[in-house]
C-alpha atoms as a PDB file:
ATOM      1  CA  UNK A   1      48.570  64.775  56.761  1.00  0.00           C
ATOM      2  CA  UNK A   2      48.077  62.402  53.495  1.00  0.00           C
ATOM      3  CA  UNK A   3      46.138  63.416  50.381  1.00  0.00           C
ATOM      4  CA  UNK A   4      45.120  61.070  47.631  1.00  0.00           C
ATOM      5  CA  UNK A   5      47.944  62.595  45.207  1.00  0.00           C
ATOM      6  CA  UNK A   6      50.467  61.449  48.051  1.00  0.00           C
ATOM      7  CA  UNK A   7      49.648  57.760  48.283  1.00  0.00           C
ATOM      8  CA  UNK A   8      48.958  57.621  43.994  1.00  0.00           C
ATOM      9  CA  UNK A   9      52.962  58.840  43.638  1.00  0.00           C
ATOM     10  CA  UNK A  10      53.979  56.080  46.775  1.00  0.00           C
ATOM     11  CA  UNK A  11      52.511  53.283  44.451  1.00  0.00           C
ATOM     12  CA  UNK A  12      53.431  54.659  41.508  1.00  0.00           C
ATOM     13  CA  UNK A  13      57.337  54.907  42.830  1.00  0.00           C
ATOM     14  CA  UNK A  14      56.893  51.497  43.699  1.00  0.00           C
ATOM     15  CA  UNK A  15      55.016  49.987  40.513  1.00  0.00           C
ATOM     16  CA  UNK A  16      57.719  52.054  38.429  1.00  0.00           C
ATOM     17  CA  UNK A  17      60.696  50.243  40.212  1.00  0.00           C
ATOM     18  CA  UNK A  18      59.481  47.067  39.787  1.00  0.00           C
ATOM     19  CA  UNK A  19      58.812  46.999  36.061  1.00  0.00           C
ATOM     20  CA  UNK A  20      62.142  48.745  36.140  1.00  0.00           C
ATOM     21  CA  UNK A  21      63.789  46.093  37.592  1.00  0.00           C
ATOM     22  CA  UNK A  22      61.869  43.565  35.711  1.00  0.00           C
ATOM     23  CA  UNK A  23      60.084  41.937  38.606  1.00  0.00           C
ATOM     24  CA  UNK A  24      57.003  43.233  37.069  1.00  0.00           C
ATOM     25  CA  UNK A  25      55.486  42.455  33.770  1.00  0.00           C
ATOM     26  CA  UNK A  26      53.018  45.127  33.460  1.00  0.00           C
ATOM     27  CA  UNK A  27      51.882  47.824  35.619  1.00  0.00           C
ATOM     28  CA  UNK A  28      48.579  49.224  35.384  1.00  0.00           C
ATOM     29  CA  UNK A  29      47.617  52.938  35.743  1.00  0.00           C
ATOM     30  CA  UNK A  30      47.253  54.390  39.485  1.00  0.00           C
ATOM     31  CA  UNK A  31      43.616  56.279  39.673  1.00  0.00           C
ATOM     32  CA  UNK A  32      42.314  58.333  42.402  1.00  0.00           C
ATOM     33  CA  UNK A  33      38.320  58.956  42.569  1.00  0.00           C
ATOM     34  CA  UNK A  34      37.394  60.819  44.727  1.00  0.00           C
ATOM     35  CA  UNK A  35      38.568  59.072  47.952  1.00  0.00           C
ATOM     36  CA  UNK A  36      40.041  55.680  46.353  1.00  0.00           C
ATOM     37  CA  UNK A  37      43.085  55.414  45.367  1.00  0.00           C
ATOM     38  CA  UNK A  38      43.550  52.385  43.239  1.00  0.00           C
ATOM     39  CA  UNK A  39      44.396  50.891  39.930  1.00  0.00           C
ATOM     40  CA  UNK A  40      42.184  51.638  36.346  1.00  0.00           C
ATOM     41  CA  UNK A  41      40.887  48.361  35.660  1.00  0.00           C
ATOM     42  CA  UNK A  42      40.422  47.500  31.678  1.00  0.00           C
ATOM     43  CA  UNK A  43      36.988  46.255  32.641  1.00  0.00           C
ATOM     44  CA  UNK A  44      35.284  47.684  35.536  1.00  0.00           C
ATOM     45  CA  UNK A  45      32.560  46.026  34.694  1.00  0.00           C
ATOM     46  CA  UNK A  46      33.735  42.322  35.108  1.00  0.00           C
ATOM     47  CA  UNK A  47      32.952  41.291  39.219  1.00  0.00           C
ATOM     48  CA  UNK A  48      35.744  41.276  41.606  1.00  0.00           C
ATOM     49  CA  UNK A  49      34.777  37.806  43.250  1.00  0.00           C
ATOM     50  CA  UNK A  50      33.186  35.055  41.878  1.00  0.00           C
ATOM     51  CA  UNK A  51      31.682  34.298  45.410  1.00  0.00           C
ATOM     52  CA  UNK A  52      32.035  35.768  49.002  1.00  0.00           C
ATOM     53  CA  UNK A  53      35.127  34.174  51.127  1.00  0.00           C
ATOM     54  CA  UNK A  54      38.192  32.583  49.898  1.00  0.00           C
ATOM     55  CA  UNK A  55      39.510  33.701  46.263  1.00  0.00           C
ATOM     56  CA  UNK A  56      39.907  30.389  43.851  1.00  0.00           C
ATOM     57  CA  UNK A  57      41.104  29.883  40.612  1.00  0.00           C
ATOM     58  CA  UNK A  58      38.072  31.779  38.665  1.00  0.00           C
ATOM     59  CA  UNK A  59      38.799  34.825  40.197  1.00  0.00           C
ATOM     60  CA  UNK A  60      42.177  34.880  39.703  1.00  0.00           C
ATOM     61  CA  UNK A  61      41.323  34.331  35.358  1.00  0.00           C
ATOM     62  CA  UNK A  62      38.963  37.266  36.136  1.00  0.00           C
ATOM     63  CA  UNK A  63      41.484  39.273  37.756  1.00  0.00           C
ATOM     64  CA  UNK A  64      43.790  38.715  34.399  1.00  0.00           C
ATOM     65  CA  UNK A  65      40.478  39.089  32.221  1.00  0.00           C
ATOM     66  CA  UNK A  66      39.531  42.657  33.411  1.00  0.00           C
ATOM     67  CA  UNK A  67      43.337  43.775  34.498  1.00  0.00           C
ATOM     68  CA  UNK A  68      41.992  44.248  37.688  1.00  0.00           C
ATOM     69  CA  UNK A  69      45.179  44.785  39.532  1.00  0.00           C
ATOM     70  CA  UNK A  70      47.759  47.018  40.022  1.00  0.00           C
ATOM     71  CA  UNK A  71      50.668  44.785  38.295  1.00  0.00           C
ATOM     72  CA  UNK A  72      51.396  41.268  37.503  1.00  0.00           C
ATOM     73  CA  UNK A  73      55.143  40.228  38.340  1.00  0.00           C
ATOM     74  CA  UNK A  74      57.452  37.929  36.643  1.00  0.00           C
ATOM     75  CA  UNK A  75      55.837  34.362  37.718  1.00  0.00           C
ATOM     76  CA  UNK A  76      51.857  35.884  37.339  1.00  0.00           C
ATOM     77  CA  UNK A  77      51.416  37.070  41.449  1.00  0.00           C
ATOM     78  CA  UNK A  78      49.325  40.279  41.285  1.00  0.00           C
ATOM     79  CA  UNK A  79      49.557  43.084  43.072  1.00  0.00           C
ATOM     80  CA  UNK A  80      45.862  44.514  44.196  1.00  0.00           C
ATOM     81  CA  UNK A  81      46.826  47.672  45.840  1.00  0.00           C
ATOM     82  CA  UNK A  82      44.023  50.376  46.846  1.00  0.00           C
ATOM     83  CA  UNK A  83      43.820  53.024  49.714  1.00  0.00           C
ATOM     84  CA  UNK A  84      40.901  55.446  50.780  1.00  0.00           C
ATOM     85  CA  UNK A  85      41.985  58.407  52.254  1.00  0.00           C
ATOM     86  CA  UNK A  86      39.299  61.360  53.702  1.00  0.00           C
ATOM     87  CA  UNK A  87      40.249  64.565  55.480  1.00  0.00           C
ATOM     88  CA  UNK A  88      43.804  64.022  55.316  1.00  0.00           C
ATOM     89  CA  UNK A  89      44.153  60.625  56.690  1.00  0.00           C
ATOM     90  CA  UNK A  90      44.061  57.056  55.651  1.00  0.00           C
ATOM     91  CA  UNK A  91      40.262  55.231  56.817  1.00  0.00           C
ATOM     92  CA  UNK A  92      40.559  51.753  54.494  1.00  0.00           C
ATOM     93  CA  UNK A  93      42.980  50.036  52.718  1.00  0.00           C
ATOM     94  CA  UNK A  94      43.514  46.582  50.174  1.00  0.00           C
ATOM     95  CA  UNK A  95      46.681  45.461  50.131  1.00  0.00           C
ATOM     96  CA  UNK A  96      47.210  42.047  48.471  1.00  0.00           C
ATOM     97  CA  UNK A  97      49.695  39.736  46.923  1.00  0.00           C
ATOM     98  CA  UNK A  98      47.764  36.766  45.156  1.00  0.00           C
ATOM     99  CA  UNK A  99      50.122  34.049  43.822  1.00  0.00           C
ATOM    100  CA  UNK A 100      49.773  32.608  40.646  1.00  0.00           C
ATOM    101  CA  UNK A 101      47.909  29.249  40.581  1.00  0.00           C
ATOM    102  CA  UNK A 102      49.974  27.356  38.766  1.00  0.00           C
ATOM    103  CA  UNK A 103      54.293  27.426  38.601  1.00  0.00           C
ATOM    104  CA  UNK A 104      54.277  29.496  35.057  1.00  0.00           C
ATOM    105  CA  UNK A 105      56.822  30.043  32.939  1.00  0.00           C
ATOM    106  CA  UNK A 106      58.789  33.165  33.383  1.00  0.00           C
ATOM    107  CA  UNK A 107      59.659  33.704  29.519  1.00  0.00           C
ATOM    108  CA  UNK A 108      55.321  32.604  28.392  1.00  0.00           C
ATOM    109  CA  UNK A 109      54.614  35.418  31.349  1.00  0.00           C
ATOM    110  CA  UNK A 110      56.449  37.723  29.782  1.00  0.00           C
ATOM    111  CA  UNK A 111      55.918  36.930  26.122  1.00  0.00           C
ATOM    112  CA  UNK A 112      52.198  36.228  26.109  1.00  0.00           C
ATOM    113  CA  UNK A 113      48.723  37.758  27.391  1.00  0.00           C
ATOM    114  CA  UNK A 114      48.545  36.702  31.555  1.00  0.00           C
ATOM    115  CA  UNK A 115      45.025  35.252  30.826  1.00  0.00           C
ATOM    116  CA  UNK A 116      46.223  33.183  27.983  1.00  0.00           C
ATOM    117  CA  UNK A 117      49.007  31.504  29.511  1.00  0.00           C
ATOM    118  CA  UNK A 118      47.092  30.878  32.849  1.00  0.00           C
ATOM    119  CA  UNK A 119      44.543  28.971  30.284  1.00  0.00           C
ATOM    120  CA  UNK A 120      47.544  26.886  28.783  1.00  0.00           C
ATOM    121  CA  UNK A 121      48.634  25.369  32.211  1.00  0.00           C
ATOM    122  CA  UNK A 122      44.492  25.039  32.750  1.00  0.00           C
ATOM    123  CA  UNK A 123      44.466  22.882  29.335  1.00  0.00           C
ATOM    124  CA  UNK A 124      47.534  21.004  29.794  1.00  0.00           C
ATOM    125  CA  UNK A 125      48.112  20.175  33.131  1.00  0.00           C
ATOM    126  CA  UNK A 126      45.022  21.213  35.655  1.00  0.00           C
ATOM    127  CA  UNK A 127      46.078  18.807  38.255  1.00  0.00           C
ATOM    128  CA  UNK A 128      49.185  20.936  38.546  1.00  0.00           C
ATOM    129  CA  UNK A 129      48.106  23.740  40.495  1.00  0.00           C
ATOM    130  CA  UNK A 130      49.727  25.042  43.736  1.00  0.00           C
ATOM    131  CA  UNK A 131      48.339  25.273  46.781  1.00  0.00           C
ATOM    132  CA  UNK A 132      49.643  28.847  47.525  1.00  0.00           C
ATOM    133  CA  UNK A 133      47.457  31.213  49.670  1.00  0.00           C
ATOM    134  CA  UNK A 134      46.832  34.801  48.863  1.00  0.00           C
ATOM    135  CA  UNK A 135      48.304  37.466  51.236  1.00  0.00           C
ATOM    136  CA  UNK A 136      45.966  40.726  52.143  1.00  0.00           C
ATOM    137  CA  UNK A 137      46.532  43.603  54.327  1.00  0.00           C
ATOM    138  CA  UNK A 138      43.133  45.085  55.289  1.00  0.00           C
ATOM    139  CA  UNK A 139      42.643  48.297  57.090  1.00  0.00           C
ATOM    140  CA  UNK A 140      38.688  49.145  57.778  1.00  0.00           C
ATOM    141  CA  UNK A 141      38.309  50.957  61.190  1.00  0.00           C
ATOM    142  CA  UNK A 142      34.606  51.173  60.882  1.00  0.00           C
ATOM    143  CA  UNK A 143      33.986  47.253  60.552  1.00  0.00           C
ATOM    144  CA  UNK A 144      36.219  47.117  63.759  1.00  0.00           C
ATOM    145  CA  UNK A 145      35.071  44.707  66.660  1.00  0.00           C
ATOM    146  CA  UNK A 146      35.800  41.717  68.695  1.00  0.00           C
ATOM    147  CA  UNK A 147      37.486  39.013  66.501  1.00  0.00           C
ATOM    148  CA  UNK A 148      37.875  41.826  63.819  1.00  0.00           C
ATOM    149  CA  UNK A 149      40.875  43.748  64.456  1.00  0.00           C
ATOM    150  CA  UNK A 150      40.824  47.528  62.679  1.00  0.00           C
ATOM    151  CA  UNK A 151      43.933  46.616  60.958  1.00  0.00           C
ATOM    152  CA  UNK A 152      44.381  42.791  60.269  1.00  0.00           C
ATOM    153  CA  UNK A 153      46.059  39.849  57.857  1.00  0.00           C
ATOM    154  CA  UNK A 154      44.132  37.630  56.336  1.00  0.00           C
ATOM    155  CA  UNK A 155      46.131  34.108  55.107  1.00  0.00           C
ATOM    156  CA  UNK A 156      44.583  31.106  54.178  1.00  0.00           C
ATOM    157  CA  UNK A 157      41.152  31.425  54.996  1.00  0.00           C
ATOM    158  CA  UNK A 158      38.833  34.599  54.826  1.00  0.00           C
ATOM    159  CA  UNK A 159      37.881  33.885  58.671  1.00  0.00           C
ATOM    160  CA  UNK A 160      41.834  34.490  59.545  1.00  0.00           C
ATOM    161  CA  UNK A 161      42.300  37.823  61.086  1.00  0.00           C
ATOM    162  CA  UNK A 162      45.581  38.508  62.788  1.00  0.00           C
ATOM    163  CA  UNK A 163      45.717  41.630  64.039  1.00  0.00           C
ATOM    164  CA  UNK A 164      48.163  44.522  62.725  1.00  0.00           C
ATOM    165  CA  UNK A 165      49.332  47.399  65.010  1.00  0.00           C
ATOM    166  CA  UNK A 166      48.705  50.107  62.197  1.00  0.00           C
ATOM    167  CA  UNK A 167      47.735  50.469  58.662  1.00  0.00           C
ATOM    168  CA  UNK A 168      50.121  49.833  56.284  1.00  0.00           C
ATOM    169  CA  UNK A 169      52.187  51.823  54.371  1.00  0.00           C
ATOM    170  CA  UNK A 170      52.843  50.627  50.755  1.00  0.00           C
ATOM    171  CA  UNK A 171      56.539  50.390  50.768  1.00  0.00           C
ATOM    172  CA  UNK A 172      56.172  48.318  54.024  1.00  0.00           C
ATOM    173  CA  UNK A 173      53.984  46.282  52.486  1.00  0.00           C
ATOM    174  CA  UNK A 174      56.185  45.798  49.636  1.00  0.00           C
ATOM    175  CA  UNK A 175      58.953  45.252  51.731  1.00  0.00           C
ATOM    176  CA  UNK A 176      57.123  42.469  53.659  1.00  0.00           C
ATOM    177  CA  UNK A 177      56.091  40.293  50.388  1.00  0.00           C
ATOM    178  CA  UNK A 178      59.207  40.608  48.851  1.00  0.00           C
ATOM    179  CA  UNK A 179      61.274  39.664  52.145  1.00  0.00           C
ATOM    180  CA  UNK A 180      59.555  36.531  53.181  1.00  0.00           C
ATOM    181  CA  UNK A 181      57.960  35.332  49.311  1.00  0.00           C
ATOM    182  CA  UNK A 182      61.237  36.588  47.129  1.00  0.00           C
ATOM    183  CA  UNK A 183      64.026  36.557  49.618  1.00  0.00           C
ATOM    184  CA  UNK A 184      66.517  36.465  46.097  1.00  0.00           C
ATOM    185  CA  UNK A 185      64.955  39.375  44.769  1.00  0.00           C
ATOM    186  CA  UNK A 186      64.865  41.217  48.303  1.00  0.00           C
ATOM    187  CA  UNK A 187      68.652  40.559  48.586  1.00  0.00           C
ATOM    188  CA  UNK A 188      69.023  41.957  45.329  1.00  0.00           C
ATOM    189  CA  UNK A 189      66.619  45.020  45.684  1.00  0.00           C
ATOM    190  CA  UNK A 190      67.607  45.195  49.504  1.00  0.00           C
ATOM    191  CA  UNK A 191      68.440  48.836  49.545  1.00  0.00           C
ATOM    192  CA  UNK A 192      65.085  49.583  48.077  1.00  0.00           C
ATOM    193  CA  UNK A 193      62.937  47.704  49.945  1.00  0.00           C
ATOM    194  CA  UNK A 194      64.756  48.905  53.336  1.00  0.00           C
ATOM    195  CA  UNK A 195      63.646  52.435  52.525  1.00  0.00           C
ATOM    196  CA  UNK A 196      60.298  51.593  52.809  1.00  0.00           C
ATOM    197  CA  UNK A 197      59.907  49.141  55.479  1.00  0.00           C
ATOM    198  CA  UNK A 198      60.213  52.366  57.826  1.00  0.00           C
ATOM    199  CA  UNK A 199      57.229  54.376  56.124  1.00  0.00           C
ATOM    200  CA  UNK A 200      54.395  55.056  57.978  1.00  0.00           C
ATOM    201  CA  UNK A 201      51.028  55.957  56.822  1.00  0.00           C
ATOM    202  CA  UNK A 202      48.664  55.878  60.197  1.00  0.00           C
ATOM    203  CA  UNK A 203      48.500  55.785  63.963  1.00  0.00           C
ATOM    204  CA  UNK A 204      48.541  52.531  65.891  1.00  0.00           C
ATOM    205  CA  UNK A 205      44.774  50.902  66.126  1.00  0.00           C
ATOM    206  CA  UNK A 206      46.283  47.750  68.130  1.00  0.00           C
ATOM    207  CA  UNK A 207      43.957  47.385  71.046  1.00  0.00           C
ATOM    208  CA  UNK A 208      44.266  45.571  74.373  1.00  0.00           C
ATOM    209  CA  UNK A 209      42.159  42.842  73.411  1.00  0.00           C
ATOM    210  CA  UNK A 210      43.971  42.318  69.599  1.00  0.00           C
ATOM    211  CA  UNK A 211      47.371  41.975  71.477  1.00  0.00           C
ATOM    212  CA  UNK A 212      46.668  38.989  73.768  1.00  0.00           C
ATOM    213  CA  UNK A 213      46.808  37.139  70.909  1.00  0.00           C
ATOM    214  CA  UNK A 214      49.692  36.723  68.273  1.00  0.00           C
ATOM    215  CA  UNK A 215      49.536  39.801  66.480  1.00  0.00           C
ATOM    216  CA  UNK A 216      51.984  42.054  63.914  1.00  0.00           C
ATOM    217  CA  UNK A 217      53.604  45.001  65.517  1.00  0.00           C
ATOM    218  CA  UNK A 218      56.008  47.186  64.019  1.00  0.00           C
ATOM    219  CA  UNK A 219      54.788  50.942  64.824  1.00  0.00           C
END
């Protein structure tokens, strides 16, 4: 069984090692209400996306504006990590690692406001930016359907689906970014990130029809 309180103190364990370690900058405050658990934005009242599909540059200075995430690491990725659990399971999930636009410097990221150093690299050298896509984990077993697996990565484009056998568990996820994005940092970390690359959080979803094609399995 999982309750709300369970999955706020797997994040927070996880947001509290890496500002710990120093991979994070700043970690914002885990919330639960009622069924979400997520982070406590500084501006709720800022919109998420700028537009539906692909996230660009505006939403990312949005992101920074309203400290809607649940940290910013060393080079300015966020974290965006939320979770709704009912009647003692998990039904949806968020998980997502956005890359910063722009190669920042580590010492301006941590010295300076996110937003304003993001503006600086804007100002001085737009042309600059990296073509890095965002990373989400999405679990929503009601929108399920041909093409739409319950449990699914999206890369790239918002149209990219590739099915996952399960929800995801946090540390997995963790584990996952950190592995293939940081592979320094995982070696360094390794004995952390191990421990929760085994967590579970949900049953297998994986259907037939999701596994004829490339999919994620790990359950």
């Amino acid at each position: 069984m999982t309750t709300p309180r369970a999955v706020r103190d797997d994040i927070n364990n996880l947001l509290d090692y890496l500002l710990a370690a120093e991979i994070a900058v700043y970690i914002n405050p885990v919330s639960i209400d009622g069924t979400r658990v997520s982070w406590h934005s500084l501006n709720p009242g800022v919109p998420f996306l700028t537009h539906r599909g692909d996230p660009g540059l505006e939403d990312y200075r949005r992101w920074a504006e309203a400290g809607a995430f649940s940290a910013y690491l060393f080079d300015g990725a966020l974290l965006q990590l939320t979770y709704d659990v009912e009647g003692g399971s998990i039904t949806g999930h968020r998980l997502a690692y956005i890359p910063a636009p722009y190669r920042m410097d580590p010492d301006l990221v941590r010295d300076e406001p996110l937003l304003d150093v993001v503006d600086i690299y804007v100002a001085d050298t737009p042309t600059s930016m990296v073509l890095h896509s965002a990373v989400r984990f999405d679990y929503d077993p009601s929108a399920a359907a041909p093409g739409h697996p319950a449990s699914h990565l999206t890369i790239n484009s918002a149209h990219c689906r590739i099915a996952c056998a399960a929800p995801l568990h946090v540390g997995r996820f963790a584990d996952f970014i950190f592995r293939h994005f940081y592979a320094d940092l995982w070696a360094a970390h390794q004995s952390y990130f191990s421990g929760g690359a085994t967590r579970h959080i949900g049953e297998r979803v994986l259907t037939e029809e999701d596994a004829t094609s490339p999919h994620l399995m790990w359950h």
